[in-house]
C-alpha atoms as a PDB file:
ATOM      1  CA  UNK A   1     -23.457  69.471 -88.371  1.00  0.00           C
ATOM      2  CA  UNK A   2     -20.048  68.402 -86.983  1.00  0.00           C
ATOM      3  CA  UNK A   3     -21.208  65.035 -86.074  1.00  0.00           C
ATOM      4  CA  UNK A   4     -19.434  61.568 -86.965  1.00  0.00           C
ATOM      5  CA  UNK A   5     -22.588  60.141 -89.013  1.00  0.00           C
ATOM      6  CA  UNK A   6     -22.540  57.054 -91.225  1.00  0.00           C
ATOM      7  CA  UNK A   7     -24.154  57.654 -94.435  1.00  0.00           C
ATOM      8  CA  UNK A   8     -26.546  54.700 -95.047  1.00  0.00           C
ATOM      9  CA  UNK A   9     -29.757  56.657 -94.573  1.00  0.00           C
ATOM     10  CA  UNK A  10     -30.914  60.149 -94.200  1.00  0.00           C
ATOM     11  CA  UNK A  11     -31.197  60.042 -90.427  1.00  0.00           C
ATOM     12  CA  UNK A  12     -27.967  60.340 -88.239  1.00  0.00           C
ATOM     13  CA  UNK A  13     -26.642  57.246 -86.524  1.00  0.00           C
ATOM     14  CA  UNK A  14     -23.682  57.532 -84.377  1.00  0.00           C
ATOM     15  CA  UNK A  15     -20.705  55.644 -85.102  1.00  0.00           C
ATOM     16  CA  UNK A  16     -19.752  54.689 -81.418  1.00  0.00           C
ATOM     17  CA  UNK A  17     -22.520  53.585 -78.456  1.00  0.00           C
ATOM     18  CA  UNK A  18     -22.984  55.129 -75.333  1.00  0.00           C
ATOM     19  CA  UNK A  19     -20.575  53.954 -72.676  1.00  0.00           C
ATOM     20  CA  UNK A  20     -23.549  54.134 -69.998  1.00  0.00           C
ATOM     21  CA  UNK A  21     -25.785  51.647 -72.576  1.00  0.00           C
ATOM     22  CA  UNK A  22     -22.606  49.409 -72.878  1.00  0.00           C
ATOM     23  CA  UNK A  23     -21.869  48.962 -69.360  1.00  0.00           C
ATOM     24  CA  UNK A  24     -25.389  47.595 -68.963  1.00  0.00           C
ATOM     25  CA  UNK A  25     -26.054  45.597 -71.773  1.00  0.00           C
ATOM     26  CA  UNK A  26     -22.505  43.772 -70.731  1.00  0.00           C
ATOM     27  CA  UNK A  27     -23.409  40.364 -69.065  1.00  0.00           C
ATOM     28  CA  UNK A  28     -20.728  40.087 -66.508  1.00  0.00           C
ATOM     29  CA  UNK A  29     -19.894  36.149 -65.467  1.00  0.00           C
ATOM     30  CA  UNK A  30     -21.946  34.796 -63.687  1.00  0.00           C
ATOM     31  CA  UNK A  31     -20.667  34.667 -59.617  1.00  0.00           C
ATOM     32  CA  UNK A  32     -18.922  31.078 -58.427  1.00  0.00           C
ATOM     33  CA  UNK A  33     -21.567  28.532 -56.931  1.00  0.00           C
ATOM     34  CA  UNK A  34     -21.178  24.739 -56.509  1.00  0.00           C
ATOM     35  CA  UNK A  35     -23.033  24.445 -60.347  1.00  0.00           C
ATOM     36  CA  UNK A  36     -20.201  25.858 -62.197  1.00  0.00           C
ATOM     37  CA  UNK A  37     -17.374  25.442 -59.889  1.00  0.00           C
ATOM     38  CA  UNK A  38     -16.921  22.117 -60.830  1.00  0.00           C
ATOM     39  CA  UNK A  39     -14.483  23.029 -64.208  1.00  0.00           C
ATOM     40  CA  UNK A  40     -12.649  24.665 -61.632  1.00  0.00           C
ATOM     41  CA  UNK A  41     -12.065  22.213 -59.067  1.00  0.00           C
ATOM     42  CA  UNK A  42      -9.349  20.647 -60.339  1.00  0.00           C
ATOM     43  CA  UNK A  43      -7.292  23.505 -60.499  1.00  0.00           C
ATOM     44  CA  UNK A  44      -8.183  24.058 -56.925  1.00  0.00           C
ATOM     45  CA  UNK A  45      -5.557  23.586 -54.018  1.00  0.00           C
ATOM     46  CA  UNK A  46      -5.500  20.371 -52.237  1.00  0.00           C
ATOM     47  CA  UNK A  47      -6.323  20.938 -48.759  1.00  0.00           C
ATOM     48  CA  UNK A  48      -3.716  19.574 -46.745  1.00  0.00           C
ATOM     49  CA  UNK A  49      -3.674  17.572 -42.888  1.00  0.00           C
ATOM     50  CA  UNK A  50      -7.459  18.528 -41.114  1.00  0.00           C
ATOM     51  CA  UNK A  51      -8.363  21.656 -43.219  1.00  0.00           C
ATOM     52  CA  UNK A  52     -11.427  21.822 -45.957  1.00  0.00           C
ATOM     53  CA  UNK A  53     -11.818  23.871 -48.970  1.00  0.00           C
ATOM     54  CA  UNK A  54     -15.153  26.136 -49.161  1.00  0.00           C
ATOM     55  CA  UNK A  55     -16.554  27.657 -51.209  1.00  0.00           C
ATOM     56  CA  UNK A  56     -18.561  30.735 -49.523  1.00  0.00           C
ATOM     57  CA  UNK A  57     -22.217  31.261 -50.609  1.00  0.00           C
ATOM     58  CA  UNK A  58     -22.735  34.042 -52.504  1.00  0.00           C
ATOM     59  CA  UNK A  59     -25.914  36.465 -52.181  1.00  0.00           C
ATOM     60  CA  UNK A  60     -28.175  37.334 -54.910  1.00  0.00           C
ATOM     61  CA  UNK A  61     -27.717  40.032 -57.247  1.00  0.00           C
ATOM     62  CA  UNK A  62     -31.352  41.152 -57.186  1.00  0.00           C
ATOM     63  CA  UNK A  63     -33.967  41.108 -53.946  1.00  0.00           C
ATOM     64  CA  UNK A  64     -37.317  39.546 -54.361  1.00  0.00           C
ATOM     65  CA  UNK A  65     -38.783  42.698 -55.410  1.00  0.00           C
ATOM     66  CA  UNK A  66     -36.094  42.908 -58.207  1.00  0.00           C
ATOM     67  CA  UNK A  67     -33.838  45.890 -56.398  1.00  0.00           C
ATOM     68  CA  UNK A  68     -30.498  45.273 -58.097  1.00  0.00           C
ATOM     69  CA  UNK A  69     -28.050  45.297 -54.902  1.00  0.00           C
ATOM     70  CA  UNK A  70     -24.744  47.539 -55.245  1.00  0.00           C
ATOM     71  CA  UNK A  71     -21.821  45.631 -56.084  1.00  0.00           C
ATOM     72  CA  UNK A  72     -19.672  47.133 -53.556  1.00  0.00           C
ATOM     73  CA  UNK A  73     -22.618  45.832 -51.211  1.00  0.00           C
ATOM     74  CA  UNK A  74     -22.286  41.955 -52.748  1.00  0.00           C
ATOM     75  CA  UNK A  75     -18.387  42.220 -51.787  1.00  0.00           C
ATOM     76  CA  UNK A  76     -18.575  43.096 -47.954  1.00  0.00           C
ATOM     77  CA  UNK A  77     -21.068  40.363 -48.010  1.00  0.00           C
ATOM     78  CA  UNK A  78     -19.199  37.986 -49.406  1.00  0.00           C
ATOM     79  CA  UNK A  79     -16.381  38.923 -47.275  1.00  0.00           C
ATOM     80  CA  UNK A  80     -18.807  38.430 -44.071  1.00  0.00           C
ATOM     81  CA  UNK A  81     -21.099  35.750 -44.975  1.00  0.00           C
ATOM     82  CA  UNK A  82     -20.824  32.027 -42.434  1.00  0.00           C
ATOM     83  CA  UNK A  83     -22.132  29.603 -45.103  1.00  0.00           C
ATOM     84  CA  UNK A  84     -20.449  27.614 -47.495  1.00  0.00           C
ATOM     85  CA  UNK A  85     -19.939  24.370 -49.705  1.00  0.00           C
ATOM     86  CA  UNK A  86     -17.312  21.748 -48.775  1.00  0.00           C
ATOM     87  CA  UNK A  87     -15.496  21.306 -52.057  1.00  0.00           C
ATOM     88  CA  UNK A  88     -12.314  19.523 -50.747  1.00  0.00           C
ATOM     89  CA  UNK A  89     -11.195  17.878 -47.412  1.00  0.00           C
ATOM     90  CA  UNK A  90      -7.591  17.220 -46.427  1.00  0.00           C
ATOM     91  CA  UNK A  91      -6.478  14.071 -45.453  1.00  0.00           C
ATOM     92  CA  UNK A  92      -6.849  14.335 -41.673  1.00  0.00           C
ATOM     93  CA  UNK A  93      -9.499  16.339 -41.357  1.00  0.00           C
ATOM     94  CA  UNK A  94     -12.243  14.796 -38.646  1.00  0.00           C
ATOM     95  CA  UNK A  95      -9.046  11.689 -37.875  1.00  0.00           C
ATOM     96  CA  UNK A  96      -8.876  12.750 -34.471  1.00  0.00           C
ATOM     97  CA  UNK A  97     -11.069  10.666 -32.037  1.00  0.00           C
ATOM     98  CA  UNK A  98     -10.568  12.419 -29.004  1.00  0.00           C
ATOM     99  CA  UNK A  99     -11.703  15.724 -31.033  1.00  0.00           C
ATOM    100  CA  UNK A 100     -14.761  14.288 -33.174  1.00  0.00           C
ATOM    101  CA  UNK A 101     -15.668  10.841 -30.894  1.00  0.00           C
ATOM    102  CA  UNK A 102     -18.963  10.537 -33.235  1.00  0.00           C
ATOM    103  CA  UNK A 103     -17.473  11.256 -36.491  1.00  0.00           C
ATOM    104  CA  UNK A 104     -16.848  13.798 -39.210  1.00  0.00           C
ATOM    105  CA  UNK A 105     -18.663  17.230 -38.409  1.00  0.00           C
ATOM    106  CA  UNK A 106     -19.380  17.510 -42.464  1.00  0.00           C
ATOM    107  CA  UNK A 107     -18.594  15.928 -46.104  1.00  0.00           C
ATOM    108  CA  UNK A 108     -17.516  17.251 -48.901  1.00  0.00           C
ATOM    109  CA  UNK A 109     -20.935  18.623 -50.873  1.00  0.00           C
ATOM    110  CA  UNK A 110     -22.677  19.935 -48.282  1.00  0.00           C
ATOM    111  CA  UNK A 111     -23.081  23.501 -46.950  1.00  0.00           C
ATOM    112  CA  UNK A 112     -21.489  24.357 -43.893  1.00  0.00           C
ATOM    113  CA  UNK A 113     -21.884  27.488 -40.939  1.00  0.00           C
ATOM    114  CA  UNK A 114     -18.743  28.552 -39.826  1.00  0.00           C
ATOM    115  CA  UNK A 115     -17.513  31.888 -38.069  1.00  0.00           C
ATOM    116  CA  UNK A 116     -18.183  34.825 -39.973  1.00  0.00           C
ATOM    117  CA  UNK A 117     -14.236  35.698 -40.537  1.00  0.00           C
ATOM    118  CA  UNK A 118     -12.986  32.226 -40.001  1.00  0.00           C
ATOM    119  CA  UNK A 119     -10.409  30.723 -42.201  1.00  0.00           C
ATOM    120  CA  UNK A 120      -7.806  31.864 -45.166  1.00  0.00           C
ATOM    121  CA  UNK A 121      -9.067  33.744 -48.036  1.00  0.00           C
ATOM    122  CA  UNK A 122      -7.985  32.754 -51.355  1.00  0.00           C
ATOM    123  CA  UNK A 123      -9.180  35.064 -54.313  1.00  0.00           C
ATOM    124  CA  UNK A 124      -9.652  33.072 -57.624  1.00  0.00           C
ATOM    125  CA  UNK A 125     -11.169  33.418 -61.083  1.00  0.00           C
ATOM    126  CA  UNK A 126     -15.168  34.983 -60.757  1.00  0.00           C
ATOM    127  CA  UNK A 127     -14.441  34.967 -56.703  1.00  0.00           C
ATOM    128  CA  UNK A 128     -13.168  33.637 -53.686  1.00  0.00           C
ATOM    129  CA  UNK A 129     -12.786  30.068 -51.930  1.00  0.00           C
ATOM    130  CA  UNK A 130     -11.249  30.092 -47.875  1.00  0.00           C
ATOM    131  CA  UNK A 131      -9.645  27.358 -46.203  1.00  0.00           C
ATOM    132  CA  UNK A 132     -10.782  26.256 -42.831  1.00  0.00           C
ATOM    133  CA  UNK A 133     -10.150  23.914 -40.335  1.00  0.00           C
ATOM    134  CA  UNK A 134     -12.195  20.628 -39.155  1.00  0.00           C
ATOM    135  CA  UNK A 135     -12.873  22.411 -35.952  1.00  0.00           C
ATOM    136  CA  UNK A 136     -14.320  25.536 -37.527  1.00  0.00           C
ATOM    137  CA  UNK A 137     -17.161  24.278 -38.521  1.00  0.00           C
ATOM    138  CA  UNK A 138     -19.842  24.900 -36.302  1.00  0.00           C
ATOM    139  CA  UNK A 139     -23.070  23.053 -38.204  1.00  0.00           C
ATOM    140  CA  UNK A 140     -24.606  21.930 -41.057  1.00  0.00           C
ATOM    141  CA  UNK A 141     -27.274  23.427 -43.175  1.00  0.00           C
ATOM    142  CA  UNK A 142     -29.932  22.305 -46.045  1.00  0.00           C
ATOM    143  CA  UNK A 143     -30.206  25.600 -47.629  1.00  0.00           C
ATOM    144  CA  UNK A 144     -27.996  28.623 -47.100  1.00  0.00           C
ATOM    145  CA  UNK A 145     -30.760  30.707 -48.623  1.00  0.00           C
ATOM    146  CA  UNK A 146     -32.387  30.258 -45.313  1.00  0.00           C
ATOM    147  CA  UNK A 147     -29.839  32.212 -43.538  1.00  0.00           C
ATOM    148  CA  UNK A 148     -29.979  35.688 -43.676  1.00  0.00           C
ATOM    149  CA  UNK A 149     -26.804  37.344 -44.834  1.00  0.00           C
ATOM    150  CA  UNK A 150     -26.614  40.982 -43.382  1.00  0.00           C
ATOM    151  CA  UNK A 151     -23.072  42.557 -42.839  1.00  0.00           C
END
């Protein structure tokens, strides 16, 4: 037999894995949310004059009935998805009192709908966060979850 074997026992053992059995046994990290954004934040930019920082939801990797969804999948829905969490706000944002006569729209920690391509995308580590303006915002929500997020 030709086969790279290590010698420790009668049987043969392979000296390398299967690349297949590696790429699924490797835990990749774990896709942005508010949880473990917060490290993060800090390196963040700062929003400047009326614009927010959000951070878009992202879907689950796995569908109630445990269908893993294709990653190429995850990314157009990221990409498309309307929700998101208010990380930062800029200075101005909801100032103007002929625009917003009752008040803010939002506040930073809570999830927002917006337009489904609104705002600036900025990649960053494990995913992306866009910029928007005060005015984009179109509503508030409890749960994004509740939304359905088809592209």
């Amino acid at each position: 037999m030709n086969k790279e074997t290590l010698s420790t026992s009668e049987k043969e053992v392979p000296k390398h894995k299967n690349a297949l059995e590696e790429k699924y046994k490797h835990k990749e990290k774990e896709p942005l949310n508010p949880e473990n954004i917060k490290e993060q934040k800090s390196q963040l930019p700062e929003p400047t004059g009326w614009r927010l920082l959000v951070l878009p939801f992202t879907p689950k990797e796995k569908t109630k009935g445990g269908i893993l969804i294709a990653q190429e999948s995850l990314d157009k829905l990221r990409v498309g998805t309307n929700c998101g969490y208010v990380l930062k706000m800029g200075p101005l944002a909801y100032h103007d009192r002929e625009k917003f006569p009752t008040g803010p729209w939002c506040k930073t920690g809570q999830w927002v709908i917006f337009a489904r391509y609104a705002g600036s995308r900025l990649p960053i580590e494990g995913g992306e966060v866009r910029i928007l303006n005060d005015d984009e915002v179109l509503g508030t929500i409890e749960n994004p979850e509740s939304v359905l997020h088809h592209n």
